[in-house]
PDB file of N, CA and C in Angstrom:
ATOM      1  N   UNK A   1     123.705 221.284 214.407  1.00  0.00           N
ATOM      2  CA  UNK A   1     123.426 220.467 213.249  1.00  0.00           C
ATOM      3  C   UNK A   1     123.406 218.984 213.616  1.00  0.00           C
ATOM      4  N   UNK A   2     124.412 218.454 213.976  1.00  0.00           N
ATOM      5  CA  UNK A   2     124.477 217.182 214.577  1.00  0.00           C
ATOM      6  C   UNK A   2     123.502 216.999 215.900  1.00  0.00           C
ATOM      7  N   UNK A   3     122.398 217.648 216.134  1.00  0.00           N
ATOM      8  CA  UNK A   3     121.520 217.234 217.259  1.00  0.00           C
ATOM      9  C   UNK A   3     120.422 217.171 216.143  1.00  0.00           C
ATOM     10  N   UNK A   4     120.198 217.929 215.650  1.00  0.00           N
ATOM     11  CA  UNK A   4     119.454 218.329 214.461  1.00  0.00           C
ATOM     12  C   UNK A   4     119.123 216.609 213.808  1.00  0.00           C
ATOM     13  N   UNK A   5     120.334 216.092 213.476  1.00  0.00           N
ATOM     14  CA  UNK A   5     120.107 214.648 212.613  1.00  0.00           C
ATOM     15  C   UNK A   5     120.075 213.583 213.599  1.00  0.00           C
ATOM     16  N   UNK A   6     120.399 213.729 214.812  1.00  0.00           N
ATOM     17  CA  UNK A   6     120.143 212.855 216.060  1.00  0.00           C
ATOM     18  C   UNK A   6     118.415 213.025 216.273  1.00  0.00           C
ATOM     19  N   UNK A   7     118.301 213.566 216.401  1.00  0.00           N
ATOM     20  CA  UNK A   7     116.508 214.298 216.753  1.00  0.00           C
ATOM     21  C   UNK A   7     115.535 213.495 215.044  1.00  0.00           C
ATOM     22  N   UNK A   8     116.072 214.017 214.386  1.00  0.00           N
ATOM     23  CA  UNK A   8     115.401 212.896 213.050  1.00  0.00           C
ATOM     24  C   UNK A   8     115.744 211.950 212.497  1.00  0.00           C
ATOM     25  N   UNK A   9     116.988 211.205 213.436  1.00  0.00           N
ATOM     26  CA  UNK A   9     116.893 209.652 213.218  1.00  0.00           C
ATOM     27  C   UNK A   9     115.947 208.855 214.318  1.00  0.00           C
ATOM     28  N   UNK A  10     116.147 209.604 215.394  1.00  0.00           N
ATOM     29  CA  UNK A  10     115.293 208.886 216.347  1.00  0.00           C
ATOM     30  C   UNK A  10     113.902 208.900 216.080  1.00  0.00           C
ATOM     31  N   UNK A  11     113.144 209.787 215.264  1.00  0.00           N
ATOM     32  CA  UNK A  11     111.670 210.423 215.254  1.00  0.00           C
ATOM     33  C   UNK A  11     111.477 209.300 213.798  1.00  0.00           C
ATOM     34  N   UNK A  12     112.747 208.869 213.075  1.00  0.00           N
ATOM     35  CA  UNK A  12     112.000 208.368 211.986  1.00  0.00           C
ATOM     36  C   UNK A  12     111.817 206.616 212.417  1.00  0.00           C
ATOM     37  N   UNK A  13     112.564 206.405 214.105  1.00  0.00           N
ATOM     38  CA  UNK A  13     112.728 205.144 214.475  1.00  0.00           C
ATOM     39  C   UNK A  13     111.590 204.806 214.912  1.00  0.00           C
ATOM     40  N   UNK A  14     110.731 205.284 215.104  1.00  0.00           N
ATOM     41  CA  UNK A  14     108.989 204.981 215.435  1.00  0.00           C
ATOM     42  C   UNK A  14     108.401 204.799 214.559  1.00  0.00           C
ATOM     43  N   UNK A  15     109.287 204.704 213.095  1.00  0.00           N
ATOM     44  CA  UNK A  15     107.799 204.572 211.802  1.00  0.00           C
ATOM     45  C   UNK A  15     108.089 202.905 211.764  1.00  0.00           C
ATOM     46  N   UNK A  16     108.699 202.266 212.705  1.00  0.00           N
ATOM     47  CA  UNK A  16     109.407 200.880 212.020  1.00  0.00           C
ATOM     48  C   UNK A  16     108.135 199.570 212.331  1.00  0.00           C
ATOM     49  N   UNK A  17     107.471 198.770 211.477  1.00  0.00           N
ATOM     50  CA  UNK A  17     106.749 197.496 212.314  1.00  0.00           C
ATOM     51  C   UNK A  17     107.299 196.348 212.407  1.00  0.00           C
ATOM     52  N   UNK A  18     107.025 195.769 213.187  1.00  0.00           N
ATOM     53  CA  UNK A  18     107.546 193.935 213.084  1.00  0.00           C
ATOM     54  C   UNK A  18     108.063 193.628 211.999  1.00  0.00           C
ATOM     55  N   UNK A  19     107.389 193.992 211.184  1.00  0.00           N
ATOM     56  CA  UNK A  19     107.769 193.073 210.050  1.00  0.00           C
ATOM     57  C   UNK A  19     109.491 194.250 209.208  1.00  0.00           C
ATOM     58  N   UNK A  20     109.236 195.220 209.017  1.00  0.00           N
ATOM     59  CA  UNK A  20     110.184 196.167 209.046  1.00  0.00           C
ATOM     60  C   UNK A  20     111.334 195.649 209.749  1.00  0.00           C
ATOM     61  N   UNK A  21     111.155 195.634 210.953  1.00  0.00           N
ATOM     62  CA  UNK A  21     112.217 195.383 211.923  1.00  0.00           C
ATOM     63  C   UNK A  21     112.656 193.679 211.724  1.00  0.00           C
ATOM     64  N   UNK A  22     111.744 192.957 210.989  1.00  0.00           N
ATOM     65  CA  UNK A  22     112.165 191.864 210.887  1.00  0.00           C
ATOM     66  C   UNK A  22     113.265 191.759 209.605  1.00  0.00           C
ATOM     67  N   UNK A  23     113.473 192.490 208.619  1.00  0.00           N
ATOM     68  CA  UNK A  23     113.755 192.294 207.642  1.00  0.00           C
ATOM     69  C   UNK A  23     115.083 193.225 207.505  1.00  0.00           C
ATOM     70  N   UNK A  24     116.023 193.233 208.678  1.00  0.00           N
ATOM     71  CA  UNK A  24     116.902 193.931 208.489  1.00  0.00           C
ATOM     72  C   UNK A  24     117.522 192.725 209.334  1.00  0.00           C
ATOM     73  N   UNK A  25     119.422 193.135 208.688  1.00  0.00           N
ATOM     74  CA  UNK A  25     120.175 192.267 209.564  1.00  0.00           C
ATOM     75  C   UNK A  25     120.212 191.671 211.164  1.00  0.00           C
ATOM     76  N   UNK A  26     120.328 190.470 211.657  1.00  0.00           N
ATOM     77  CA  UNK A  26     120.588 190.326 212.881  1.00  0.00           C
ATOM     78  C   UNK A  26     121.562 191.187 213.646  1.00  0.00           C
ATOM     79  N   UNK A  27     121.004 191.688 214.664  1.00  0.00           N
ATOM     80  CA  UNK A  27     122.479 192.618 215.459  1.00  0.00           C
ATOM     81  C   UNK A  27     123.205 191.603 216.040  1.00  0.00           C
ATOM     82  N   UNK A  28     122.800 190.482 216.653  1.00  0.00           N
ATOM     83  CA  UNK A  28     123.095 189.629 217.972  1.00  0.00           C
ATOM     84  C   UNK A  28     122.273 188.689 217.071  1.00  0.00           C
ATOM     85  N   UNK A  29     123.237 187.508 217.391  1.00  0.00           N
ATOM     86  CA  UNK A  29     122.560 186.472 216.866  1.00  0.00           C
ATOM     87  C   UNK A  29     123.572 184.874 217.729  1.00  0.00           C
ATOM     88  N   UNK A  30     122.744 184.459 218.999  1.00  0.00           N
ATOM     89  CA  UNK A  30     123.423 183.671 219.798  1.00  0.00           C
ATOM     90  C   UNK A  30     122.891 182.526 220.220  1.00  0.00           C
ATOM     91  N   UNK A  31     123.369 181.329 220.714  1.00  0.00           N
ATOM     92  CA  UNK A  31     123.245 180.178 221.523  1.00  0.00           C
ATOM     93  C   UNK A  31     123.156 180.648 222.907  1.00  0.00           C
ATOM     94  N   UNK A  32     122.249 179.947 223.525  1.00  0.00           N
ATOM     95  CA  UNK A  32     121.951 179.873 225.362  1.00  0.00           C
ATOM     96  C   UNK A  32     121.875 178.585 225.354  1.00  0.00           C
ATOM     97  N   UNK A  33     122.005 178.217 226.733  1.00  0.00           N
ATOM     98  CA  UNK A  33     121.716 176.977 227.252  1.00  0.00           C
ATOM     99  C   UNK A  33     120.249 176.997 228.119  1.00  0.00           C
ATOM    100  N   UNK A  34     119.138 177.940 228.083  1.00  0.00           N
ATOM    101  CA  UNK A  34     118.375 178.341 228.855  1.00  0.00           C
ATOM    102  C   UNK A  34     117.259 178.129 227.337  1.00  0.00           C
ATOM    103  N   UNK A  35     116.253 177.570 228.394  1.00  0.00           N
ATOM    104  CA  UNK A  35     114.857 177.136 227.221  1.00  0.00           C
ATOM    105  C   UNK A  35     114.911 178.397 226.786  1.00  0.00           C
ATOM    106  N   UNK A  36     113.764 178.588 225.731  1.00  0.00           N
ATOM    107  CA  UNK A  36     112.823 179.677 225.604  1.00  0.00           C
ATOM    108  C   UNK A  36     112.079 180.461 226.116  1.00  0.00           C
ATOM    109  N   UNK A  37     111.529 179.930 227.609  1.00  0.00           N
ATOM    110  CA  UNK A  37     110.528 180.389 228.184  1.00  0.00           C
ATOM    111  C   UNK A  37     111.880 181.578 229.289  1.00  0.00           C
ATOM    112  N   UNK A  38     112.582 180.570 229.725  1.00  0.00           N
ATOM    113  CA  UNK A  38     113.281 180.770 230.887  1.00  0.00           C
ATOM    114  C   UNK A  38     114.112 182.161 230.487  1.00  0.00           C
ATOM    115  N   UNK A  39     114.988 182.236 228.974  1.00  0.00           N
ATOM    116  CA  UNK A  39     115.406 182.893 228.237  1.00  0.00           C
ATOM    117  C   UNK A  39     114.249 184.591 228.320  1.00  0.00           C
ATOM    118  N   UNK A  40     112.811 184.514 228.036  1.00  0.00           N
ATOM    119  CA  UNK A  40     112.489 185.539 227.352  1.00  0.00           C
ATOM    120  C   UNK A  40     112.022 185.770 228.862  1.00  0.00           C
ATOM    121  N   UNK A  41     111.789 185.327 230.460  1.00  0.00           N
ATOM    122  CA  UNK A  41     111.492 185.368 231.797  1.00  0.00           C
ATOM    123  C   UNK A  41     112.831 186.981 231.974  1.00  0.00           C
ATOM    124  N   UNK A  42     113.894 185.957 231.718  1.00  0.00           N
ATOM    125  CA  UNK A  42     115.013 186.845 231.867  1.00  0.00           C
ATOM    126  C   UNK A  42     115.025 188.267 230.927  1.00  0.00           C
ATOM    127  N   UNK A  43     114.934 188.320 230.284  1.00  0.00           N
ATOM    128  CA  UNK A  43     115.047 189.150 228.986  1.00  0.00           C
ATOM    129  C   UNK A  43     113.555 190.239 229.309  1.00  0.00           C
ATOM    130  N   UNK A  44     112.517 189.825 229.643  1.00  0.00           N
ATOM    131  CA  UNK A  44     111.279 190.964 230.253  1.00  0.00           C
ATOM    132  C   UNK A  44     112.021 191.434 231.645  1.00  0.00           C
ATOM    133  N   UNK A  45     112.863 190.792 232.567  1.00  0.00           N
ATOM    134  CA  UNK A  45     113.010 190.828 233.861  1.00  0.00           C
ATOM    135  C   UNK A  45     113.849 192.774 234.067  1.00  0.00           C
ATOM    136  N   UNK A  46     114.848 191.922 233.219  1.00  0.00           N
ATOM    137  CA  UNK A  46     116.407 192.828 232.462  1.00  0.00           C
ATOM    138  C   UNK A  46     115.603 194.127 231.699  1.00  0.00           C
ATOM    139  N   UNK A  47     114.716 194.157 231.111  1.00  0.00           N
ATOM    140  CA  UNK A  47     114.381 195.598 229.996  1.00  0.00           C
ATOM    141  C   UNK A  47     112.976 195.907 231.094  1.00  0.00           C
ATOM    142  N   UNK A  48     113.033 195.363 231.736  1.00  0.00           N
ATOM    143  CA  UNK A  48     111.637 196.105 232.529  1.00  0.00           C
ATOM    144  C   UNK A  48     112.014 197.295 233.712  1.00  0.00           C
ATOM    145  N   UNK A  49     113.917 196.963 233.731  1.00  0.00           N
ATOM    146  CA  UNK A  49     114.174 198.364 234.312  1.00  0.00           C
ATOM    147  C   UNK A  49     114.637 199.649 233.589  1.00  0.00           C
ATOM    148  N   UNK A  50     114.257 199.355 232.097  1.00  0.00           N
ATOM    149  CA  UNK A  50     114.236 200.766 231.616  1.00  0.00           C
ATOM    150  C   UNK A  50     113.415 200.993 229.805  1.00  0.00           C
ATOM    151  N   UNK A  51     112.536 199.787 229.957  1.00  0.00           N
ATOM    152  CA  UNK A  51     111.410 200.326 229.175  1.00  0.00           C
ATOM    153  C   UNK A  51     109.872 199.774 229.644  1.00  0.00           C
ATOM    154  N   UNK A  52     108.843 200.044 229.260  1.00  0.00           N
ATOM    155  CA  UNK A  52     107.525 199.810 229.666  1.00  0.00           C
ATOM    156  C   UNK A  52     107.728 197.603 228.916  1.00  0.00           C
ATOM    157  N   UNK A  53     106.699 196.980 229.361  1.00  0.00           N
ATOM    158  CA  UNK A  53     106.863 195.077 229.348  1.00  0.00           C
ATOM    159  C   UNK A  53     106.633 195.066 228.051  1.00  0.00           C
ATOM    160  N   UNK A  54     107.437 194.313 227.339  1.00  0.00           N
ATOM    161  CA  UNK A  54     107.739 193.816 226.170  1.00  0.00           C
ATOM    162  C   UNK A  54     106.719 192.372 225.918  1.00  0.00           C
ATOM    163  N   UNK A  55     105.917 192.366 224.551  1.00  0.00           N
ATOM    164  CA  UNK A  55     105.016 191.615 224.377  1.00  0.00           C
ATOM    165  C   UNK A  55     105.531 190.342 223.864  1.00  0.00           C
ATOM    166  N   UNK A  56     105.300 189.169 224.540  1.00  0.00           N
ATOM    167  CA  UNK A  56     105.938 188.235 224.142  1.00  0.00           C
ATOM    168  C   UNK A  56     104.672 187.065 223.512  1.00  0.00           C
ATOM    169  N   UNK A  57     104.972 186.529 222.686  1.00  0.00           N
ATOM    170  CA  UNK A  57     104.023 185.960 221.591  1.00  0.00           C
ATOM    171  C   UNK A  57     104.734 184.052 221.219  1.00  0.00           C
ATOM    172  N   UNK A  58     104.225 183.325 220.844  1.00  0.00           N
ATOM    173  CA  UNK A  58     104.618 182.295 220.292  1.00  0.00           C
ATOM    174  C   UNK A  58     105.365 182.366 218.708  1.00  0.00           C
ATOM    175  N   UNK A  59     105.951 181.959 218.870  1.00  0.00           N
ATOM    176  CA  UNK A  59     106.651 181.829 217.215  1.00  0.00           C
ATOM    177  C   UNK A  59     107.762 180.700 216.457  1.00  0.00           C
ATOM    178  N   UNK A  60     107.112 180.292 215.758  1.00  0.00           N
ATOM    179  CA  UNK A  60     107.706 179.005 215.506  1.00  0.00           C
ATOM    180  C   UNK A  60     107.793 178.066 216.393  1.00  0.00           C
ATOM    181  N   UNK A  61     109.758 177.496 216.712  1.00  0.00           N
ATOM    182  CA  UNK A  61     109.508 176.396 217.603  1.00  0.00           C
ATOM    183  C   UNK A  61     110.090 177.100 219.091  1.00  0.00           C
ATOM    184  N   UNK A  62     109.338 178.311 219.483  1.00  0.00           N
ATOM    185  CA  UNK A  62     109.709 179.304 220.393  1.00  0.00           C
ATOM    186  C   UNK A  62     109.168 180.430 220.718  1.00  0.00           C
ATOM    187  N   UNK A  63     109.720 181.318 221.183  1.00  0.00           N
ATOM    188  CA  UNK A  63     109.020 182.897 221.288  1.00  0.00           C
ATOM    189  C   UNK A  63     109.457 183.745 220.649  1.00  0.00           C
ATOM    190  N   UNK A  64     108.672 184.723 220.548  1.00  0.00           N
ATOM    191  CA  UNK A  64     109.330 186.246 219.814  1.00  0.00           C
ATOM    192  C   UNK A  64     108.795 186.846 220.963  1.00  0.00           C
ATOM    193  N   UNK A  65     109.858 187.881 221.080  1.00  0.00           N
ATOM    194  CA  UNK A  65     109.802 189.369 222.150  1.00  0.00           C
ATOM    195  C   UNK A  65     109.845 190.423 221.170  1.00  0.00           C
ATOM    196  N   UNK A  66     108.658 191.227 221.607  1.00  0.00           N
ATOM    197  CA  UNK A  66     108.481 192.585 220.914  1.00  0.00           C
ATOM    198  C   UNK A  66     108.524 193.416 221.792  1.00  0.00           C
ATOM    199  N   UNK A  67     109.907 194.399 221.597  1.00  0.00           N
ATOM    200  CA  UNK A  67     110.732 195.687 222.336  1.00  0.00           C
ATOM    201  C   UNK A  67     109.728 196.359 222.200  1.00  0.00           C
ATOM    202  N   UNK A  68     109.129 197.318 223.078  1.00  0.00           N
ATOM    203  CA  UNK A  68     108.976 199.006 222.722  1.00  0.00           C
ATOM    204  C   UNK A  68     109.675 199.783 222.808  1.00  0.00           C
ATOM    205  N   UNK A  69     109.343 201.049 222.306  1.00  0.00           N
ATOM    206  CA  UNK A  69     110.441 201.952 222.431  1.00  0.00           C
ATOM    207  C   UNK A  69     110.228 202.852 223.734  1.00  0.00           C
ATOM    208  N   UNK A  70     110.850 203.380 224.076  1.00  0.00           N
ATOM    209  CA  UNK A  70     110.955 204.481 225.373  1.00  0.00           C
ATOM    210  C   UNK A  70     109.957 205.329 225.417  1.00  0.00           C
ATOM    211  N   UNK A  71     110.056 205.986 224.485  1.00  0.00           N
ATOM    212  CA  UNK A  71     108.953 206.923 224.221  1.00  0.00           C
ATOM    213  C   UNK A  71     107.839 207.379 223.432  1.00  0.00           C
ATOM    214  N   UNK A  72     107.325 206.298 222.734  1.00  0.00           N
ATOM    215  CA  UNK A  72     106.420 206.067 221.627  1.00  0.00           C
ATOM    216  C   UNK A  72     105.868 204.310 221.680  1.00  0.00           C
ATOM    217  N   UNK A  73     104.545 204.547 221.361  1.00  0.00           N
ATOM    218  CA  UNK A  73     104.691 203.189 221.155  1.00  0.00           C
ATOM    219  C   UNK A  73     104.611 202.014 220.134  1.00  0.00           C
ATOM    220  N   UNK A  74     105.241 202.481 219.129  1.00  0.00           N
ATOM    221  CA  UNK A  74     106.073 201.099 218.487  1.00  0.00           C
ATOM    222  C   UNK A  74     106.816 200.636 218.974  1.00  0.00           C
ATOM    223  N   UNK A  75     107.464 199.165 218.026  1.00  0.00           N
ATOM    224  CA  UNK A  75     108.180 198.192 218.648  1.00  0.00           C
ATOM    225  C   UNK A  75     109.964 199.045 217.980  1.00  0.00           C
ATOM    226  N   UNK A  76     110.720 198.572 218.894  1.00  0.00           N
ATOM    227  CA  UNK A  76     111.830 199.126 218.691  1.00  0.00           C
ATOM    228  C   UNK A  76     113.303 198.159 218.076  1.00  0.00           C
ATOM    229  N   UNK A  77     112.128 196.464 218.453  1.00  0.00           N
ATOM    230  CA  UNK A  77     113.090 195.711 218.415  1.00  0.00           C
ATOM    231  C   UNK A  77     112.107 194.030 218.542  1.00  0.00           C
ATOM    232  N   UNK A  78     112.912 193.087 217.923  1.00  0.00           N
ATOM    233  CA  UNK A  78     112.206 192.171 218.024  1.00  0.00           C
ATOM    234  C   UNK A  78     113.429 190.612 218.080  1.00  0.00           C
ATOM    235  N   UNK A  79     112.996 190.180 219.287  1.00  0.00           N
ATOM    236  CA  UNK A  79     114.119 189.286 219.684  1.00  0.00           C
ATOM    237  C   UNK A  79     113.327 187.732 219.399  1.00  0.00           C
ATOM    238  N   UNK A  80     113.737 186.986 218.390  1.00  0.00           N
ATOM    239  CA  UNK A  80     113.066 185.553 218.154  1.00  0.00           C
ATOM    240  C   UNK A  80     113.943 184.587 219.025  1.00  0.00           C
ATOM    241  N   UNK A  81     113.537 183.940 220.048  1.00  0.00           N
ATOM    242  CA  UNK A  81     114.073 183.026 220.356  1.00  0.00           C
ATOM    243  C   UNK A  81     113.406 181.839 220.126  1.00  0.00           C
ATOM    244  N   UNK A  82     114.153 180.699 219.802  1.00  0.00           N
ATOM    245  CA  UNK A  82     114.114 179.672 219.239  1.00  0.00           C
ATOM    246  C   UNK A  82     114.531 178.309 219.350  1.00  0.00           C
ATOM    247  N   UNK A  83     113.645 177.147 220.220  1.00  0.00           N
ATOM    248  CA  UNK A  83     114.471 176.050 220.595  1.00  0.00           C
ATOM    249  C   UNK A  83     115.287 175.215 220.079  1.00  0.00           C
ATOM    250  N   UNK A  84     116.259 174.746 221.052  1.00  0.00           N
ATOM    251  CA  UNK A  84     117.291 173.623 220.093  1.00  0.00           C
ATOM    252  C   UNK A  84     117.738 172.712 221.097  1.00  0.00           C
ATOM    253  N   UNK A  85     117.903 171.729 220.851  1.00  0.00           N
ATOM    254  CA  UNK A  85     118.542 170.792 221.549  1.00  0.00           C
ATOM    255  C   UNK A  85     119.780 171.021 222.574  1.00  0.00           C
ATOM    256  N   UNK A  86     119.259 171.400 224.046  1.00  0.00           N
ATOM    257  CA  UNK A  86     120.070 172.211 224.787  1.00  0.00           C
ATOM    258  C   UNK A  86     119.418 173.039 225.110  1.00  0.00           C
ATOM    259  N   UNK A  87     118.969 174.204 224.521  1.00  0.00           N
ATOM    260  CA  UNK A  87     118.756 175.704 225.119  1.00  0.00           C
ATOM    261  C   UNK A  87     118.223 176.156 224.022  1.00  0.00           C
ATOM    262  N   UNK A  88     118.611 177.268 223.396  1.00  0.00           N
ATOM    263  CA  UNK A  88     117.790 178.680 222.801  1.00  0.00           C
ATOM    264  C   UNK A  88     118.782 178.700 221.357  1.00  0.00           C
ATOM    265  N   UNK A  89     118.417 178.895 220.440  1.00  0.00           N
ATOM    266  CA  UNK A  89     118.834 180.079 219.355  1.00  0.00           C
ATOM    267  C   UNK A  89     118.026 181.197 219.486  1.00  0.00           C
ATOM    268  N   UNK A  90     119.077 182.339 219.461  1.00  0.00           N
ATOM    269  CA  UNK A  90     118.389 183.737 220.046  1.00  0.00           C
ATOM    270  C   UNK A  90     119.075 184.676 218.573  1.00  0.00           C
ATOM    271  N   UNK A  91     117.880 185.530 217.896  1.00  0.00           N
ATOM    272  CA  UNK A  91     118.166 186.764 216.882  1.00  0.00           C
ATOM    273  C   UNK A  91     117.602 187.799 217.757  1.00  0.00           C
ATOM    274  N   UNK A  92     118.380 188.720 217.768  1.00  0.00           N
ATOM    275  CA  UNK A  92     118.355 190.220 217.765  1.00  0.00           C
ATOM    276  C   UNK A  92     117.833 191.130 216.620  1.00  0.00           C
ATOM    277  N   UNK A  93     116.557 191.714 216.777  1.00  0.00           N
ATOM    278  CA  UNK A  93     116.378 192.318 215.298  1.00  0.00           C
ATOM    279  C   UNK A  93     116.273 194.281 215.667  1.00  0.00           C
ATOM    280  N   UNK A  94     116.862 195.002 215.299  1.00  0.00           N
ATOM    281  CA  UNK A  94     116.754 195.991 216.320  1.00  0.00           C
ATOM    282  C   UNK A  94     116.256 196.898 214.668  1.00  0.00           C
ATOM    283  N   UNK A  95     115.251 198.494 215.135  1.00  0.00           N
ATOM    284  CA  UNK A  95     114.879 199.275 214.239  1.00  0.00           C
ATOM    285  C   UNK A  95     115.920 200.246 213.430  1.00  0.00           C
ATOM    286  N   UNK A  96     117.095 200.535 214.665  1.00  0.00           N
ATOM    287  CA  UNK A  96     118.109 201.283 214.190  1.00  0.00           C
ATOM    288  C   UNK A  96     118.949 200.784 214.145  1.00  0.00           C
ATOM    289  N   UNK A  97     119.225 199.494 213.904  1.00  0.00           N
ATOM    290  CA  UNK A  97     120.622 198.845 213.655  1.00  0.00           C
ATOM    291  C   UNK A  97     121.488 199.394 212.952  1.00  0.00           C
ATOM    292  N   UNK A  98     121.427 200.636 212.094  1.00  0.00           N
ATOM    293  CA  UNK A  98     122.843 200.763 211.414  1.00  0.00           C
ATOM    294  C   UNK A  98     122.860 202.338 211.617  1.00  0.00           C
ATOM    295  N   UNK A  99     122.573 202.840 212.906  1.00  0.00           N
ATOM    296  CA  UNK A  99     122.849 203.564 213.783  1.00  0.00           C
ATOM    297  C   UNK A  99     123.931 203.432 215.315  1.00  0.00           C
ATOM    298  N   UNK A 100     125.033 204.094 215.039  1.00  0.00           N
ATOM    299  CA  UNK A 100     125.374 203.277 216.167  1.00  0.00           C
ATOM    300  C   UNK A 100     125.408 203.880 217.625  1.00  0.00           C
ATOM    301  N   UNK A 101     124.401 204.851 217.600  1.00  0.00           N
ATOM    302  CA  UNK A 101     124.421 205.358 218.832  1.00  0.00           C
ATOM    303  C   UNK A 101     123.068 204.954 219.270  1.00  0.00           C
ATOM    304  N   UNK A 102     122.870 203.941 218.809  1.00  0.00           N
ATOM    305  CA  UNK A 102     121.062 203.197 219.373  1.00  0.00           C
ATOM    306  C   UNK A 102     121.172 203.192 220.839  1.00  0.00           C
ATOM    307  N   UNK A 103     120.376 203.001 221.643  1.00  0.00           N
ATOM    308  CA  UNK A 103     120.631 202.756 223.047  1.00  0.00           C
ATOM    309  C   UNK A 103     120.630 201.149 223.377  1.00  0.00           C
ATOM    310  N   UNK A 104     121.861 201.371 224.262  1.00  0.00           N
ATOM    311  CA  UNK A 104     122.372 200.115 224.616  1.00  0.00           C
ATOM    312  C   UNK A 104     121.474 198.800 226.168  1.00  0.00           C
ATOM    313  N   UNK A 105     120.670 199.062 225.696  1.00  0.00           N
ATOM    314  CA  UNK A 105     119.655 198.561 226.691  1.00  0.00           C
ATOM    315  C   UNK A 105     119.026 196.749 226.340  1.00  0.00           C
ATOM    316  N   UNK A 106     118.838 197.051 225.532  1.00  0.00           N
ATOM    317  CA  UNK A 106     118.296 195.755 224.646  1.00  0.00           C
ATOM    318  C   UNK A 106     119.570 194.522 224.651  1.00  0.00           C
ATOM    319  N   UNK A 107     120.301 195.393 223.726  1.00  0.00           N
ATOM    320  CA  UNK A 107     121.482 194.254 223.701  1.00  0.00           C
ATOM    321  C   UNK A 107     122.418 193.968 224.952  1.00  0.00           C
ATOM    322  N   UNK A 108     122.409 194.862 226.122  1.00  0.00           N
ATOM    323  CA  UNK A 108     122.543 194.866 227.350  1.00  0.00           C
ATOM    324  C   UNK A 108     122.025 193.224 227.942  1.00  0.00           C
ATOM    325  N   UNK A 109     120.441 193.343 227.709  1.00  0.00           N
ATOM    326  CA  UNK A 109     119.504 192.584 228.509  1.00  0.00           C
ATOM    327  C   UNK A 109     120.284 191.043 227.934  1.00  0.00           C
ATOM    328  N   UNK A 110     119.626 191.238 226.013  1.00  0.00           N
ATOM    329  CA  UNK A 110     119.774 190.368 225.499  1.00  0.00           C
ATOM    330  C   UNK A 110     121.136 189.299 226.191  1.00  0.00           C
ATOM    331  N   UNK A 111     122.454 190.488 226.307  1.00  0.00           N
ATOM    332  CA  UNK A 111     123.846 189.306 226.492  1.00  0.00           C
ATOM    333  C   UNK A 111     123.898 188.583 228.163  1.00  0.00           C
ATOM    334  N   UNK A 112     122.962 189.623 228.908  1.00  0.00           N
ATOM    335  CA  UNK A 112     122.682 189.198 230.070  1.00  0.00           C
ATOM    336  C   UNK A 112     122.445 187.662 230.242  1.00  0.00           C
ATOM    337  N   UNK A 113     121.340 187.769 229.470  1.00  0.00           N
ATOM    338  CA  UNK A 113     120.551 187.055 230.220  1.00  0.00           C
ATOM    339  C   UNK A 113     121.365 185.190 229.136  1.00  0.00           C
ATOM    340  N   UNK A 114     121.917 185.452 228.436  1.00  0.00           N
ATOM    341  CA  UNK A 114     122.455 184.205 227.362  1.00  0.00           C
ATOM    342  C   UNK A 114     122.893 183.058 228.653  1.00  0.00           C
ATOM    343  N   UNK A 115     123.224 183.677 229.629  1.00  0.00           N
ATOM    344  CA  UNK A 115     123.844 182.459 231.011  1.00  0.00           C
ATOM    345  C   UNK A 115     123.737 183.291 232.444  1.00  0.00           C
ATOM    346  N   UNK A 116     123.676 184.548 232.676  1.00  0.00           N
ATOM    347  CA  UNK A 116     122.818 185.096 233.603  1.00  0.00           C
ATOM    348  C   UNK A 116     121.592 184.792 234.148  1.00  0.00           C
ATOM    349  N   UNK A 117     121.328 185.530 235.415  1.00  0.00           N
ATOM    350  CA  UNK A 117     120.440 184.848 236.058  1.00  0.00           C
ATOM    351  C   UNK A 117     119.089 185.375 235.761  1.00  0.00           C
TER     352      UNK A 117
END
């Protein structure tokens, strides 16, 4: 039974779009000292060893990173980073956020890379 509702939370995590995924709470929501560019360099570097390259786009006064998912291709997750005097404001926007057995990959990269190399 409990694989049963694991198997159709994950299958309903591919119906999610940008904008979907935008409109749910921040998971991660942090300061870097690392531009924008340098920030989302790191952040493709980090998730490129365990999902297919994440589309990175202009947005606002910064970038947005659009996650895919593992095995489908919608976005799974959408990371706005955002300049500031210093470095980055960085949101985490993830599809299954109030799941807590999401896979830990994203927010992995994401804390990586906040002062990592």
């Amino acid at each position: 039974m409990k694989w049963g509702v694991l198997v159709a939370v994950l299958a309903l995590g591919g119906c999610a779009s940008v904008t979907d995924i935008e409109q749910t709470m921040p998971t991660m929501s942090v300061i870097s000292g690392k531009k924008p560019d340098a920030y989302a360099q790191c952040l493709v570097q980090q998730l490129s060893r365990t999902r297919k390259a994440p589309q990175i786009e202009p947005h606002k006064e910064g970038l947005r990173v659009i996650v895919p998912q593992k095995l489908t291709s919608g976005p799974t997750a959408v990371i706005d980073i955002e300049e500031r005097s210093g470095g980055s404001s960085i949101k985490v926007y993830e599809s299954m956020s109030n799941v807590p057995i999401r896979p830990g990959d994203i927010r992995g990269a994401a804390t990586h890379c906040i002062s990592g190399d």
